[in-house]
Protein backbone atom coordinates (compact mmCIF):
# COMPACT_ATOMS: atom_id res chain seq x y z
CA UNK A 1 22.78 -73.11 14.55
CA UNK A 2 19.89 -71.58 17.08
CA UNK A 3 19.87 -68.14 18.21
CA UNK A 4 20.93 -68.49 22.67
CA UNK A 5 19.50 -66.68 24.86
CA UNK A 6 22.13 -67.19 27.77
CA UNK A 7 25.37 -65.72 26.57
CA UNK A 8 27.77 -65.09 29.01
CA UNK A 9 27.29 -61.61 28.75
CA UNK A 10 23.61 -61.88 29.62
CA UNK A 11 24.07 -64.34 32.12
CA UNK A 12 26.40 -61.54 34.50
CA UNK A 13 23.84 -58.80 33.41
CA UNK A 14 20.85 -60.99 34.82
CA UNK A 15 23.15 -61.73 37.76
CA UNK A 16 24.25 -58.40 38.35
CA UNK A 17 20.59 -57.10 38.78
CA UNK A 18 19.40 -59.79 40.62
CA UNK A 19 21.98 -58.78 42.77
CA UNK A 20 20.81 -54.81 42.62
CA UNK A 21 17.34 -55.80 42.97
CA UNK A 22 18.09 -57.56 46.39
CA UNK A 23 20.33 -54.67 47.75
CA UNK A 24 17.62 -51.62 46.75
CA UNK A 25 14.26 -53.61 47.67
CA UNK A 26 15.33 -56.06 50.51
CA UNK A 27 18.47 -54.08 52.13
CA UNK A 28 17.95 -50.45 50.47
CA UNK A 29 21.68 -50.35 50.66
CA UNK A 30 23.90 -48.05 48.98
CA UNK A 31 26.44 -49.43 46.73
CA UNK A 32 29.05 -47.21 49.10
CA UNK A 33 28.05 -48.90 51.71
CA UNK A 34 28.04 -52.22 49.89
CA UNK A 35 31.73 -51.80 49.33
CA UNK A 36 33.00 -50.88 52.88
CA UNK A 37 31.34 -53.75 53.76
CA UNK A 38 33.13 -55.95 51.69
CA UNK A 39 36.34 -53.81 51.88
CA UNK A 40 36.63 -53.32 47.85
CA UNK A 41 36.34 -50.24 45.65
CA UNK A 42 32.68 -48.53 44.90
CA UNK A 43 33.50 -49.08 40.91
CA UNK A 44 34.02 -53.11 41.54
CA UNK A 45 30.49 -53.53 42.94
CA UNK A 46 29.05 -51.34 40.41
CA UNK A 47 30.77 -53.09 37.44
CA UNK A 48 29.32 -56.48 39.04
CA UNK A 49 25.38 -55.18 38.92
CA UNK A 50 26.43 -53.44 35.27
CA UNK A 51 27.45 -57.29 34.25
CA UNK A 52 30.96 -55.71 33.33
CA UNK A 53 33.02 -58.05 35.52
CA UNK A 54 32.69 -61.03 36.96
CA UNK A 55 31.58 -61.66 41.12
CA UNK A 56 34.10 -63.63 42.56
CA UNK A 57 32.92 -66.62 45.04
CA UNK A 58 34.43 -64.60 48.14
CA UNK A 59 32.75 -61.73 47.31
CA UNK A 60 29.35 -63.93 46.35
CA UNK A 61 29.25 -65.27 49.67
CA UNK A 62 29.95 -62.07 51.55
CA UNK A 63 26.85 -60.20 49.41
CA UNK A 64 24.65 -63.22 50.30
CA UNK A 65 25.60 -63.21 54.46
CA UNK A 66 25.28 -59.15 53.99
CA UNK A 67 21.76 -59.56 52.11
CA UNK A 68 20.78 -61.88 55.07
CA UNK A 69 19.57 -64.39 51.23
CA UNK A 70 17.22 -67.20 52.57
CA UNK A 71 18.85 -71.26 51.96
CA UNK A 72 16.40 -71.52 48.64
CA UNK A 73 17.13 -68.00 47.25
CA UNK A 74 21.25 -68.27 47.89
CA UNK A 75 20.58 -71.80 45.85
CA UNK A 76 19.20 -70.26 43.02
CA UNK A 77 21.76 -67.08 42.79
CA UNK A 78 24.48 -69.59 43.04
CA UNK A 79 23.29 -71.11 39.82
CA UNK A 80 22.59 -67.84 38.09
CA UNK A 81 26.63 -66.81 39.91
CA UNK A 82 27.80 -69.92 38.26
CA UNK A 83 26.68 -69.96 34.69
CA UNK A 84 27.84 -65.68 34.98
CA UNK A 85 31.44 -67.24 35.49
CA UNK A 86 31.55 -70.34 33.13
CA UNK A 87 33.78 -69.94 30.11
CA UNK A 88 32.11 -70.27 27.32
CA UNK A 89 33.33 -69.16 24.06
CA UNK A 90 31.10 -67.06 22.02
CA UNK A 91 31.20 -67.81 18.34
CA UNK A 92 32.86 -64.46 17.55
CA UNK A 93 35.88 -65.81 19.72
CA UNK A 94 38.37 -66.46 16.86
CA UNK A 95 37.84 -62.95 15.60
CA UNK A 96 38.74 -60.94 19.11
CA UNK A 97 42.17 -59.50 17.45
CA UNK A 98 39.56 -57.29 14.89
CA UNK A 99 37.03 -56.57 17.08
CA UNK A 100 36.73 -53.68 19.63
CA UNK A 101 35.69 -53.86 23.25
CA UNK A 102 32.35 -51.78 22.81
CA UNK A 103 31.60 -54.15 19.18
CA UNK A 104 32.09 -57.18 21.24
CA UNK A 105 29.67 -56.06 23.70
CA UNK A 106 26.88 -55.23 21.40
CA UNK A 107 27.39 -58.70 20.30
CA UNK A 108 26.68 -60.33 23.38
CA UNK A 109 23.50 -58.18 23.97
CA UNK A 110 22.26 -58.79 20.18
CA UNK A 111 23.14 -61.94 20.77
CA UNK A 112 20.72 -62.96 23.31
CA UNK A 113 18.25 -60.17 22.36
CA UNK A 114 14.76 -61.11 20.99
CA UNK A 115 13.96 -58.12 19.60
CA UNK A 116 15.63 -55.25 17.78
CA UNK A 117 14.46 -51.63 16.47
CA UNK A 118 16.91 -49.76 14.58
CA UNK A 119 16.95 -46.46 12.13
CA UNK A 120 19.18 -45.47 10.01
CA UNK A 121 19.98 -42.53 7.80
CA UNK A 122 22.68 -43.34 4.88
CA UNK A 123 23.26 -46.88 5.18
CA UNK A 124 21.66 -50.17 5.05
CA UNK A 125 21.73 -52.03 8.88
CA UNK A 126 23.97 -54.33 8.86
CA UNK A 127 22.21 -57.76 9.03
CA UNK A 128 20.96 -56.93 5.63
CA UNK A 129 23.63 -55.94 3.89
CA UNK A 130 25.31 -58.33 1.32
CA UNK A 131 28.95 -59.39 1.22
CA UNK A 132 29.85 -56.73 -1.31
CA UNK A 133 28.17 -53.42 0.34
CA UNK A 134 29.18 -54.35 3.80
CA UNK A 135 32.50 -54.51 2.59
CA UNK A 136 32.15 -51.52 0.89
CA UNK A 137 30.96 -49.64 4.17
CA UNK A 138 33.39 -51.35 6.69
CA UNK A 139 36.47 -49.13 7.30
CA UNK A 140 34.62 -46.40 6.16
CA UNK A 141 35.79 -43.45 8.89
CA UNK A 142 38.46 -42.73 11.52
CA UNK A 143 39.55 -46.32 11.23
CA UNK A 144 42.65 -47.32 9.25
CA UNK A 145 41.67 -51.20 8.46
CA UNK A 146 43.96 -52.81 6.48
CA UNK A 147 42.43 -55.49 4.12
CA UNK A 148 42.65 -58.94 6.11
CA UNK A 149 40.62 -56.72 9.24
CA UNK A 150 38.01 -55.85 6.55
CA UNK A 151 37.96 -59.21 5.33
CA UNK A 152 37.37 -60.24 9.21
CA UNK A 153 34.56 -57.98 9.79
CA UNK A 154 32.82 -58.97 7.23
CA UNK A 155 32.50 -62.26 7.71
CA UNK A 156 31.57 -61.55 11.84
CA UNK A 157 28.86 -59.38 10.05
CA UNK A 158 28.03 -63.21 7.53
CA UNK A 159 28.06 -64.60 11.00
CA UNK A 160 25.77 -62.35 12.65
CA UNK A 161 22.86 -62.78 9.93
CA UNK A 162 23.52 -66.32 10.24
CA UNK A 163 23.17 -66.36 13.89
CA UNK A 164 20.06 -63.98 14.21
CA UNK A 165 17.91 -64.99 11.03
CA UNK A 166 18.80 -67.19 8.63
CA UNK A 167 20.08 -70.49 10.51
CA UNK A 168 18.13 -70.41 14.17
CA UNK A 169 14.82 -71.53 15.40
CA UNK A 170 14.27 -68.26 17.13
CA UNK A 171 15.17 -65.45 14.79
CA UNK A 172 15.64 -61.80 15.78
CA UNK A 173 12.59 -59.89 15.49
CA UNK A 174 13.94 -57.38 13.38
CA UNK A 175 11.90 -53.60 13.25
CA UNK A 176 13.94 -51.29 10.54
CA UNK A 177 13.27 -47.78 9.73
CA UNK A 178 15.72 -46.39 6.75
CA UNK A 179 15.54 -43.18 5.16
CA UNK A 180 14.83 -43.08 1.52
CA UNK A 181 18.37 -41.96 1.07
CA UNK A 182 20.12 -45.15 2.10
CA UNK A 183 18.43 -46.70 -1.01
CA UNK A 184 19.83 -44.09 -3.73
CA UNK A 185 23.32 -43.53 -1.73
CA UNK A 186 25.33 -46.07 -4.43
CA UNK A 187 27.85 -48.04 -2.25
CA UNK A 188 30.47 -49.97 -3.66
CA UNK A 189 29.64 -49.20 -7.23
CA UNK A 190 26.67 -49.58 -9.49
CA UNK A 191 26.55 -53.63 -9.55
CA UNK A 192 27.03 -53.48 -5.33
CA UNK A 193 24.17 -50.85 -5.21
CA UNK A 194 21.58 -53.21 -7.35
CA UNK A 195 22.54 -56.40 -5.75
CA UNK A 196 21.76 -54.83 -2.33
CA UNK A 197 18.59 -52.99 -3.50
CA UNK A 198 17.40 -56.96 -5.06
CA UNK A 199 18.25 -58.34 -1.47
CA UNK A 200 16.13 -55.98 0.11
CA UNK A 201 13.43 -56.84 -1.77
CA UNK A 202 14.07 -60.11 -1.07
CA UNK A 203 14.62 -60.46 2.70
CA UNK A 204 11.84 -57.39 3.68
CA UNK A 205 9.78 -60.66 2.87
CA UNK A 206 11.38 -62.65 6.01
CA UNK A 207 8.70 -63.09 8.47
CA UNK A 208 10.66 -61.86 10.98
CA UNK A 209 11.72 -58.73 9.33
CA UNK A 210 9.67 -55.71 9.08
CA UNK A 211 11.64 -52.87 7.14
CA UNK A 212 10.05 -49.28 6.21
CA UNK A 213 11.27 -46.21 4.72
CA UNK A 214 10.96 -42.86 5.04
CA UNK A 215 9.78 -41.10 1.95
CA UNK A 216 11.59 -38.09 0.89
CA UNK A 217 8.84 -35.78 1.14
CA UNK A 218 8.88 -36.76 4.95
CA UNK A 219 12.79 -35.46 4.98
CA UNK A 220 12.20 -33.69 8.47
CA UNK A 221 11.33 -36.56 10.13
CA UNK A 222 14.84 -38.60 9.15
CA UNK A 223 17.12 -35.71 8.38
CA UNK A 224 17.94 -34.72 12.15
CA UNK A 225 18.37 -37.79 13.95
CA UNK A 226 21.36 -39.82 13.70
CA UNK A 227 21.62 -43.90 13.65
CA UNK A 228 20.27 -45.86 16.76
CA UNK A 229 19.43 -49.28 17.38
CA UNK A 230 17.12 -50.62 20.78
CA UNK A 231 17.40 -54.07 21.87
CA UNK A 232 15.34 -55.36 23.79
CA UNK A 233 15.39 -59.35 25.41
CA UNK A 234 12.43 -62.09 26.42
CA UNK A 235 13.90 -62.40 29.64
CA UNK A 236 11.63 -59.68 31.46
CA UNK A 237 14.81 -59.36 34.21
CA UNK A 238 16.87 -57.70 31.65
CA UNK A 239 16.11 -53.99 30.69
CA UNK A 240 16.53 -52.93 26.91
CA UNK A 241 19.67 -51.46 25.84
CA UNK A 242 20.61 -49.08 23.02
CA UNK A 243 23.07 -48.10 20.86
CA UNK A 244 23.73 -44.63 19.26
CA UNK A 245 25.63 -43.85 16.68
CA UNK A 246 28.50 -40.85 16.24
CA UNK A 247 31.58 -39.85 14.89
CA UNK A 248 32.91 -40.50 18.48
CA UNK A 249 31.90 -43.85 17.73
CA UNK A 250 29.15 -46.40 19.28
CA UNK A 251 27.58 -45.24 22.21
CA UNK A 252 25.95 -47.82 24.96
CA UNK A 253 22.51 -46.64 26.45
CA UNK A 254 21.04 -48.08 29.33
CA UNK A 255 19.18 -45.02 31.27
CA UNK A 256 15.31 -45.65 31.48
CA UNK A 257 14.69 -41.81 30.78
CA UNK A 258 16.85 -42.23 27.50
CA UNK A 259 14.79 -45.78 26.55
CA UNK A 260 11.98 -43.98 27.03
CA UNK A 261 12.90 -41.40 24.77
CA UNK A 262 14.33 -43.74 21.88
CA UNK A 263 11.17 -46.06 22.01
CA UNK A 264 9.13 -42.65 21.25
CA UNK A 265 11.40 -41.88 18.55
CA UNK A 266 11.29 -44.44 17.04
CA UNK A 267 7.44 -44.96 17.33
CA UNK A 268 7.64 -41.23 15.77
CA UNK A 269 9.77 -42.61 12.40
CA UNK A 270 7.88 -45.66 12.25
CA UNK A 271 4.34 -43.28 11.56
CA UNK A 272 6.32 -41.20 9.23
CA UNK A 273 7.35 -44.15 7.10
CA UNK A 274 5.28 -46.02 4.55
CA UNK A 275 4.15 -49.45 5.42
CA UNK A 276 5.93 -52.53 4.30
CA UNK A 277 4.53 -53.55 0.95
CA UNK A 278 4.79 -49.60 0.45
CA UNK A 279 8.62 -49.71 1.06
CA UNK A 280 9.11 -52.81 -0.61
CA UNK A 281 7.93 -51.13 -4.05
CA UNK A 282 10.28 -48.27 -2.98
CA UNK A 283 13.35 -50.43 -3.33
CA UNK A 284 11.87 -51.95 -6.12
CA UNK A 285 11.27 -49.11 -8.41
CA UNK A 286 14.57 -47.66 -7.05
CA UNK A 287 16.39 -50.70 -8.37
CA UNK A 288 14.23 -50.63 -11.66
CA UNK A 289 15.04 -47.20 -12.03
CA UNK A 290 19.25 -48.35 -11.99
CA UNK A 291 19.06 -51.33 -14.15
């Protein structure tokens, strides 16, 4: 199992701004005026350079006449167009009945990320949780999951540490910041909470997992900012994209000024946290301290 970097997903996105690229630097159209020219609605051409929906082959050839694309560029779009419209099957496929539209998207972008720094407050992030605690968590909230759509998630969230760092050639690089609270909140009862605290210990060794926490005595660094995750992808085409965290639900992120922000952030909890062999004892004498 290998971690691809070419979901479909990713493949629209890097077609989509290939295709924004070429109307701001070579055309410096407006998307407005994109769409009269192709008589179709505003929101259709900006779902296409989003990577929402997919750009027909009328509408491919129309943006290539109207971008006045030279024979070799028009060659290499149409590859890029056609692996955006193959259809592929990701492997969370059989599980689309349990799975939202916004959960389904983060899994095509964390899919074909490289890279991936998340915080969180209360809980452990989810490709380090084991079976028992992230079944403990899931359902937790405004959702009313019955116990086969737990038993689902769970295993897309077995899947998804599979797929990112346990059976690839090209693990995620995975950068997590926790609060020292996540590691005494007791989830799932007291054997749940010391199996997860011993797995912590165990994969914060993973070479491609760096994991800190934020001491107590450094509460006013963790205690105001809620949940967030930045992905970020080897492709240099494809901007980062982040994920917040509310009772609303999962919020996308996509606005450079916002990046911007997060990636300070974050470099702001990373300095406030202890290093990794630090944390590591953490969760160890937190476990210790349980047993």
């Amino acid at each position: 199992m290998t971690n691809s970097n070419s979901t479909l997903l990713m493949s629209r996105v890097t077609f989509g701004r290939a295709l924004r690229r070429l109307r701001h630097e070579a055309n410096r159209f407006t998307i407005a005026e994109v769409a009269a020219a192709l008589g179709c609605d505003v929101s259709l051409i900006s779902r296409i350079e989003n990577g929402k929906r997919v750009c027909s082959q009328r509408h491919f050839a129309q943006l290539m006449d109207l971008y006045e694309v030279s024979a070799d560029q028009r060659d290499e779009l149409a590859e890029l167009h056609a692996s955006a419209r193959e259809r592929r099957q990701p492997w969370w496929a059989p599980y689309s009945e349990v799975i939202s539209a916004q959960y389904e998207r983060f899994l095509g972008f964390e899919a074909a990320a490289s890279t991936v720094h998340e915080y969180q407050v209360g809980i452990v992030p989810g490709l380090l949780q084991t079976e028992a605690y992230a079944t403990a968590v899931t359902g937790v909230g405004f959702a009313s999951l019955g116990p086969d759509q737990i038993e689902a998630l769970v295993e897309v969230r077995s899947l998804r540490q599979r797929h990112c760092l346990h059976e690839t050639t090209a693990p995620l690089e995975c950068h997590y910041v926790i609060a020292q609270a996540a590691l005494d909140f007791q989830v799932g009862g007291a054997r749940t909470h010391q199996e997860q605290l011993g797995h912590l210990v165990e994969i914060s060794a993973h070479p491609s997992v760096d994991l800190r926490v934020i001491p107590y005595e450094k509460g006013e660094q963790a205690a105001q900012i809620s949940a967030f995750r930045i992905l970020q992808f080897s492709d240099e085409d494809v901007p980062d994209v982040a994920f917040g965290e509310s009772v609303a639900g999962s919020l996308t992120m996509d606005d450079p000024r916002d990046l911007r922000r997060l990636h300070r952030l974050f470099r702001s909890l990373t300095d406030a946290a202890l290093c990794p062999e630090e944390s590591r004892d953490v969760i160890a004498r937190t476990r210790n301290r349980g047993s």
